[in-house]
Protein backbone atom coordinates (compact mmCIF):
# COMPACT_ATOMS: atom_id res chain seq x y z
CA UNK A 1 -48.23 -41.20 29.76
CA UNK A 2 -47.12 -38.66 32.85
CA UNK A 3 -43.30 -38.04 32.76
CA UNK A 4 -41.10 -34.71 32.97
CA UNK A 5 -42.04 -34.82 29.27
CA UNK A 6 -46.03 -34.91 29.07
CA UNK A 7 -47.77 -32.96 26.86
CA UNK A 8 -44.91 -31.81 24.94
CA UNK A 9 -43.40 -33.04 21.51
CA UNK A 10 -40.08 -33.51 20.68
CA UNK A 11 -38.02 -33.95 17.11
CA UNK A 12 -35.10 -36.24 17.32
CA UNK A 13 -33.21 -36.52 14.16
CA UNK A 14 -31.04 -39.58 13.49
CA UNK A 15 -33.27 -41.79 15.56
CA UNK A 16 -33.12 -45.04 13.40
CA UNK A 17 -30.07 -46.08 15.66
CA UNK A 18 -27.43 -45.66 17.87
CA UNK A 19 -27.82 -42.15 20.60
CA UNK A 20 -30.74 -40.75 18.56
CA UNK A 21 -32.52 -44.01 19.30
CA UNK A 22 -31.94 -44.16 22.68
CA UNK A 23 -32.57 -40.47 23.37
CA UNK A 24 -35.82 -40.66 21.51
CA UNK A 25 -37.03 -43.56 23.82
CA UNK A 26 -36.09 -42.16 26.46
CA UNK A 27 -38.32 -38.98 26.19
CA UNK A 28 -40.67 -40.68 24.97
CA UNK A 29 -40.97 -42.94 28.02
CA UNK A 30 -40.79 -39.37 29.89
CA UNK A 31 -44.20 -38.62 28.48
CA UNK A 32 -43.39 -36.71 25.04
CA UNK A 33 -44.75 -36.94 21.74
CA UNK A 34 -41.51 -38.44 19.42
CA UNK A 35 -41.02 -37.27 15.71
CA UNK A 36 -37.98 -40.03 14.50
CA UNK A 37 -36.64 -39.17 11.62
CA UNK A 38 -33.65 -40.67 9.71
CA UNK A 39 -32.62 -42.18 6.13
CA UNK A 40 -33.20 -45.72 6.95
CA UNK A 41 -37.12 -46.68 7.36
CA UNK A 42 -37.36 -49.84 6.60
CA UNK A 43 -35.21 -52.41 7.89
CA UNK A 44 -32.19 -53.41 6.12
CA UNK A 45 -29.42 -56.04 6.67
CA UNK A 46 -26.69 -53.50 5.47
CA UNK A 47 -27.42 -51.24 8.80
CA UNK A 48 -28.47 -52.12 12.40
CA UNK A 49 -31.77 -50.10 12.77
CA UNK A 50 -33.98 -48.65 11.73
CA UNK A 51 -37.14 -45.61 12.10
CA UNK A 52 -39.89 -48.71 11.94
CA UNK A 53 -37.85 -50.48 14.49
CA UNK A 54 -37.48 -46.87 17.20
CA UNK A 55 -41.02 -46.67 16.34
CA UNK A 56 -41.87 -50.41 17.18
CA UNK A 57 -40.03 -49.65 20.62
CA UNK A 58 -41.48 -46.64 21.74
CA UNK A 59 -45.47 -47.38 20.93
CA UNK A 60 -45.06 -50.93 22.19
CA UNK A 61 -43.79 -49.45 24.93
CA UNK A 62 -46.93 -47.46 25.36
CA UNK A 63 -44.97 -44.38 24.63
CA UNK A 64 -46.57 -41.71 21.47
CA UNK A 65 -44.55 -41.13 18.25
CA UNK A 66 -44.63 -40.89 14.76
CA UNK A 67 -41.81 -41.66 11.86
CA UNK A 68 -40.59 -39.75 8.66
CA UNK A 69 -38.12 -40.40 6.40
CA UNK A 70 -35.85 -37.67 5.43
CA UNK A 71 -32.47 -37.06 4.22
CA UNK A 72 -31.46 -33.93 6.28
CA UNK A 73 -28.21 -33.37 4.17
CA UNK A 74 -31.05 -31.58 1.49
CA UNK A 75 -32.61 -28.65 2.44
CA UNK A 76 -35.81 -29.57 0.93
CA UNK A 77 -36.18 -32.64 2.36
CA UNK A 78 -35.76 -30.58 5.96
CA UNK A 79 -38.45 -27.92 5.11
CA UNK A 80 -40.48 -31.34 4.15
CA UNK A 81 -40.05 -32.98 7.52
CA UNK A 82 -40.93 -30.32 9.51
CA UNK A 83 -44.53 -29.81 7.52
CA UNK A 84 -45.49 -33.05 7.98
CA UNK A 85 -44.18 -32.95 11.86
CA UNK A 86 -46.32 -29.90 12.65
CA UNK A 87 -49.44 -31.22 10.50
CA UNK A 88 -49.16 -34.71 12.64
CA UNK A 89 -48.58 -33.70 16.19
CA UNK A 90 -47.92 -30.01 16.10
CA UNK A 91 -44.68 -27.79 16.36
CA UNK A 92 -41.78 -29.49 18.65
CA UNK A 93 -41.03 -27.95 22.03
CA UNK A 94 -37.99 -30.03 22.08
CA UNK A 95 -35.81 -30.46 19.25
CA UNK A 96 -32.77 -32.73 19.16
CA UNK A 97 -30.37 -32.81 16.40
CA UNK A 98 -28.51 -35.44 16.34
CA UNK A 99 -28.34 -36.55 13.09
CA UNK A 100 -24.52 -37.18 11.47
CA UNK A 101 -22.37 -38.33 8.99
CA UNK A 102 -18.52 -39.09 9.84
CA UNK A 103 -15.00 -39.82 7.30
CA UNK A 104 -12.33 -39.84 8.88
CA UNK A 105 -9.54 -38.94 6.60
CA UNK A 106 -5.92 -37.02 7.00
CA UNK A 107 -6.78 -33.04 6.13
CA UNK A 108 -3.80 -33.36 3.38
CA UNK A 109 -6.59 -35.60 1.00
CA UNK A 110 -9.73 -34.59 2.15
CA UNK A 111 -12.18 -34.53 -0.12
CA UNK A 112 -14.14 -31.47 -0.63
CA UNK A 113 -17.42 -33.04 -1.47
CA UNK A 114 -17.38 -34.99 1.88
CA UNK A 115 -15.89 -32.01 3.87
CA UNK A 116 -18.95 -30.23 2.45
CA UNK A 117 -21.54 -32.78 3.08
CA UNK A 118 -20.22 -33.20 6.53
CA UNK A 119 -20.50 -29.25 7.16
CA UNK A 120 -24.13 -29.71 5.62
CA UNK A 121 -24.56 -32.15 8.33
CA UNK A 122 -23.36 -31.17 11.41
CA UNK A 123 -24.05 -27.21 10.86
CA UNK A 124 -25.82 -26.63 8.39
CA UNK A 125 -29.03 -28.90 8.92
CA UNK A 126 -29.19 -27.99 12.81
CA UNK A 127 -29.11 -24.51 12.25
CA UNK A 128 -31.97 -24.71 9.33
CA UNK A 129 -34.02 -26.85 11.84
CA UNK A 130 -33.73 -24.62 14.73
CA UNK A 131 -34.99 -21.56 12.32
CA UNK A 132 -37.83 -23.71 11.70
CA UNK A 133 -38.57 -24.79 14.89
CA UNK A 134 -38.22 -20.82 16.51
CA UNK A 135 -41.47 -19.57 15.43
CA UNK A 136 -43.84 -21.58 17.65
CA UNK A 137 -41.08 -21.85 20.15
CA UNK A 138 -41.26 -18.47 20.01
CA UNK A 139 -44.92 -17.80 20.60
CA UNK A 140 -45.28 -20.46 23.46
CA UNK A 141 -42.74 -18.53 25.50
CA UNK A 142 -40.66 -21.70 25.88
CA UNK A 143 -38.61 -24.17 23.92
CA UNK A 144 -35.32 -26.72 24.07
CA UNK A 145 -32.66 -27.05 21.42
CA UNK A 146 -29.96 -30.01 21.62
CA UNK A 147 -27.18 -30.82 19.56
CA UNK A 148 -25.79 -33.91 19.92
CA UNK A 149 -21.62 -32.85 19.94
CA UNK A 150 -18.50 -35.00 20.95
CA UNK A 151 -15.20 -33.82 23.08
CA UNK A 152 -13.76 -34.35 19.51
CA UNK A 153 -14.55 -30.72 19.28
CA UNK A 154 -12.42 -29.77 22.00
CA UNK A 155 -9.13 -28.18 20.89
CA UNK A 156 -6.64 -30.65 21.01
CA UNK A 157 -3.45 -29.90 23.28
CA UNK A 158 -0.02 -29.52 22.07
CA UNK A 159 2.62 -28.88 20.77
CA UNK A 160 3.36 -31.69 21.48
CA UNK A 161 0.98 -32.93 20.14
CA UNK A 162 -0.34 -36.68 21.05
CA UNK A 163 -0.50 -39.89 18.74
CA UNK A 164 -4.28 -39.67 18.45
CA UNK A 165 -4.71 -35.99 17.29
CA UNK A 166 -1.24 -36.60 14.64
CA UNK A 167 -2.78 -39.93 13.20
CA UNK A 168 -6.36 -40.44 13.36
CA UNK A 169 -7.79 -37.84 10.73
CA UNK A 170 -10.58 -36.69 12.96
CA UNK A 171 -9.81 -32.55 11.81
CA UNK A 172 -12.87 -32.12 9.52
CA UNK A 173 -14.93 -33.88 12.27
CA UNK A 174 -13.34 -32.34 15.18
CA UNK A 175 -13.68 -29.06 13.11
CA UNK A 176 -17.85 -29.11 12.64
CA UNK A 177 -18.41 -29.93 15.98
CA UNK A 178 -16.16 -26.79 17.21
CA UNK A 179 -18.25 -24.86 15.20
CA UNK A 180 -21.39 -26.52 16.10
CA UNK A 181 -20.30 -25.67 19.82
CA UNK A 182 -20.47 -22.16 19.05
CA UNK A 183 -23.36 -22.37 16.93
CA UNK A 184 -25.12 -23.54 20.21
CA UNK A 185 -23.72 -20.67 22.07
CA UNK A 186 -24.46 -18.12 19.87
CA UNK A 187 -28.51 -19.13 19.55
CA UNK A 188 -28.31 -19.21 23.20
CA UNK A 189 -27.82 -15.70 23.56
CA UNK A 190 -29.67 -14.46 20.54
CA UNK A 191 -33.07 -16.97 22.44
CA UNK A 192 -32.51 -16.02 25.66
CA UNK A 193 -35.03 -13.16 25.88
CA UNK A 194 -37.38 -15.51 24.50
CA UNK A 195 -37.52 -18.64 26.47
CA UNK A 196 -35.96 -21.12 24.44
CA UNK A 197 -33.03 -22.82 25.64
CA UNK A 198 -29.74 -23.61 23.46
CA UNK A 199 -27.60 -26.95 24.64
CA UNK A 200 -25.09 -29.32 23.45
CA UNK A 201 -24.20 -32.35 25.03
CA UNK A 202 -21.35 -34.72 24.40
CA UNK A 203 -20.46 -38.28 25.90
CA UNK A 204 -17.12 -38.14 27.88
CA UNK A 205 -16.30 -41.46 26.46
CA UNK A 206 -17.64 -43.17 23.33
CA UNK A 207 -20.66 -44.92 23.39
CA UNK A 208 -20.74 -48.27 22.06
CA UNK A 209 -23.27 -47.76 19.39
CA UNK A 210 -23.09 -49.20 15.45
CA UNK A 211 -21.70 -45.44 14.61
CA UNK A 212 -18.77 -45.24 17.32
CA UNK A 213 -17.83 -49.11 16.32
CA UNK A 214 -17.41 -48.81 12.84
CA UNK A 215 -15.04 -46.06 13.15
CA UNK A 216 -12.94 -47.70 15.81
CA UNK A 217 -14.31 -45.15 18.52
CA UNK A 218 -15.57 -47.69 21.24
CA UNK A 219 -13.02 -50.35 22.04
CA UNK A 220 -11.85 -49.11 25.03
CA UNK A 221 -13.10 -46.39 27.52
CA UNK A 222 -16.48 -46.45 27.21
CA UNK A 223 -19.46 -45.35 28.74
CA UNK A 224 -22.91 -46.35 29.56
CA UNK A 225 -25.78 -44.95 27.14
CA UNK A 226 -27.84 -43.84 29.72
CA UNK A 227 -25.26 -40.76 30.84
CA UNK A 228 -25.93 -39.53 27.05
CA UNK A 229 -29.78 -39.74 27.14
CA UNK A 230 -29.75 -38.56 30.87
CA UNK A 231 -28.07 -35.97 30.16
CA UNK A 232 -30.41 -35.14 27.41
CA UNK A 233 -33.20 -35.30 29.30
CA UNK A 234 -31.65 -32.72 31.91
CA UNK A 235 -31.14 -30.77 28.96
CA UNK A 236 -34.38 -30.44 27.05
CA UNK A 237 -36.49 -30.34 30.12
CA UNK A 238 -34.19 -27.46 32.65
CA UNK A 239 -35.16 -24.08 33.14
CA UNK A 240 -34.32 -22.17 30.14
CA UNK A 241 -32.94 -19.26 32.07
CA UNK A 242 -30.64 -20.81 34.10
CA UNK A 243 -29.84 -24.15 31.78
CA UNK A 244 -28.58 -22.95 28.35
CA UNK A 245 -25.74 -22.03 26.58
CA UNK A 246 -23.84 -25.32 28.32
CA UNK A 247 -21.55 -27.57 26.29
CA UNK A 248 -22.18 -30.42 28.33
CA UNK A 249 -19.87 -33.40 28.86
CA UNK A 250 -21.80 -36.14 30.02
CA UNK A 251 -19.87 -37.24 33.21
CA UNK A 252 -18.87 -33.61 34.53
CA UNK A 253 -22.00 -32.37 33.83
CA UNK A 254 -24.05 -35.23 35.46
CA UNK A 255 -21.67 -35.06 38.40
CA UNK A 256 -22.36 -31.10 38.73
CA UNK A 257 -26.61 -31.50 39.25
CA UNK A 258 -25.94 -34.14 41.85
CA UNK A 259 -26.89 -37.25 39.36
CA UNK A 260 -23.59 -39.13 39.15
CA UNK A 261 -21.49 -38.98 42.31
């Protein structure tokens, strides 16, 4: 399959559903090679998706990919993955982590064990994958990092501060994000010298996926999907001299490379 995306492979975590999903398919119908990897395999009537289902899509689809389970929350089921994703279609040029969990819960009764699984998640797992992933990066002279962020880790305003930010309980979400923002910006620089470009991206609006509506997140104000997996694509295929380092918000970003007017 030709595409801005042939001949290289690409890692998408979380890709059983909602923006993993569509971000896989969509470099996958660019040309790439798609490792999907999330919890959910098989299908099941308690969630809407599933890896065999991404999979289904993309190879019917005539695109190339490949599926393993994994429950990136454990750091041995991470080093796992990423064997059997370099002994099937070789080390990722791109990889994508997306992969999440979400409570939302006032900071005042927290609990530590989610706080902690949540940090696991959003920092924690990306950063492991990205070590894993520099090597061959590395020795090709070229690679693409994306994490998947939200504006929700954007310092709120205030004081005053606004109904949303007092009420809806999104500070241990809001807080991972933040520092998964400057986790981004920080490999950015350290990579730099050696080809491999650092980028997070974040929908302006929520995205009306099975995540955003269970939490409430996609009633009003949202946006289409394909700014999200656009922008993704911008991301993981740009020069990596001029194109890292960004904290991208969909619409401004699209808007800036002359995509969206």
């Amino acid at each position: 399959m030709s595409g801005r995306c042939a001949g290289l492979t690409a890692l998408v975590t979380g890709s059983s559903r909602g923006l993993g999903r569509a971000i896989a398919q969509r470099l996958a119908g660019e040309g790439a090679t798609v490792a999907l990897t999330a919890r959910t395999l098989e299908p099941d009537p308690k969630y809407r998706g599933s890896l065999r289902e991404t999979l289904a899509e993309i190879t019917d689809g005539g695109g190339s990919a490949i599926a393993v389970q994994a429950d990136l929350s454990k750091t041995e089921d991470r080093e796992r993955l990423f064997a059997e994703v370099v002994e099937s279609i070789g080390a990722p040029d791109i990889l994508v982590n997306n992969a999440a969990v979400t409570f939302l819960r006032p900071l005042d009764e927290f609990p530590e064990r989610r706080a902690r699984l949540m940090i696991e998640m959003h920092v924690l797992a990306p950063l492991h994958l990205t070590q894993l992933a520099i090597p061959a990066m590395r020795e090709r002279g070229r690679g693409w990092v994306l994490n998947v962020t939200s504006v929700g880790g954007d310092l709120p305003g205030g004081p005053p501060f606004d109904d949303f930010d007092r009420s809806a309980g999104f500070g241990i979400y809001g807080t991972v994000k933040a520092a998964l923002n400057r986790l981004t910006k920080s490999l950015a620089a350290e990579l730099y010298d050696d080809g491999i470009a650092v980028n997070a991206a974040a929908p302006s609006n929520p995205v009306a996926t099975p995540g955003a509506g269970s939490l409430d997140l996609a009633k009003t104000d949202t946006e289409d999907i394909e700014l999200i997996t656009q922008t993704a694509l911008e991301l993981c295929t740009g020069d990596p001299k001029s194109l890292t380092g960004r904290i991208a918000h969909t619409q401004p970003f699209l808007r800036e490379i002359g995509w969206l007017s």
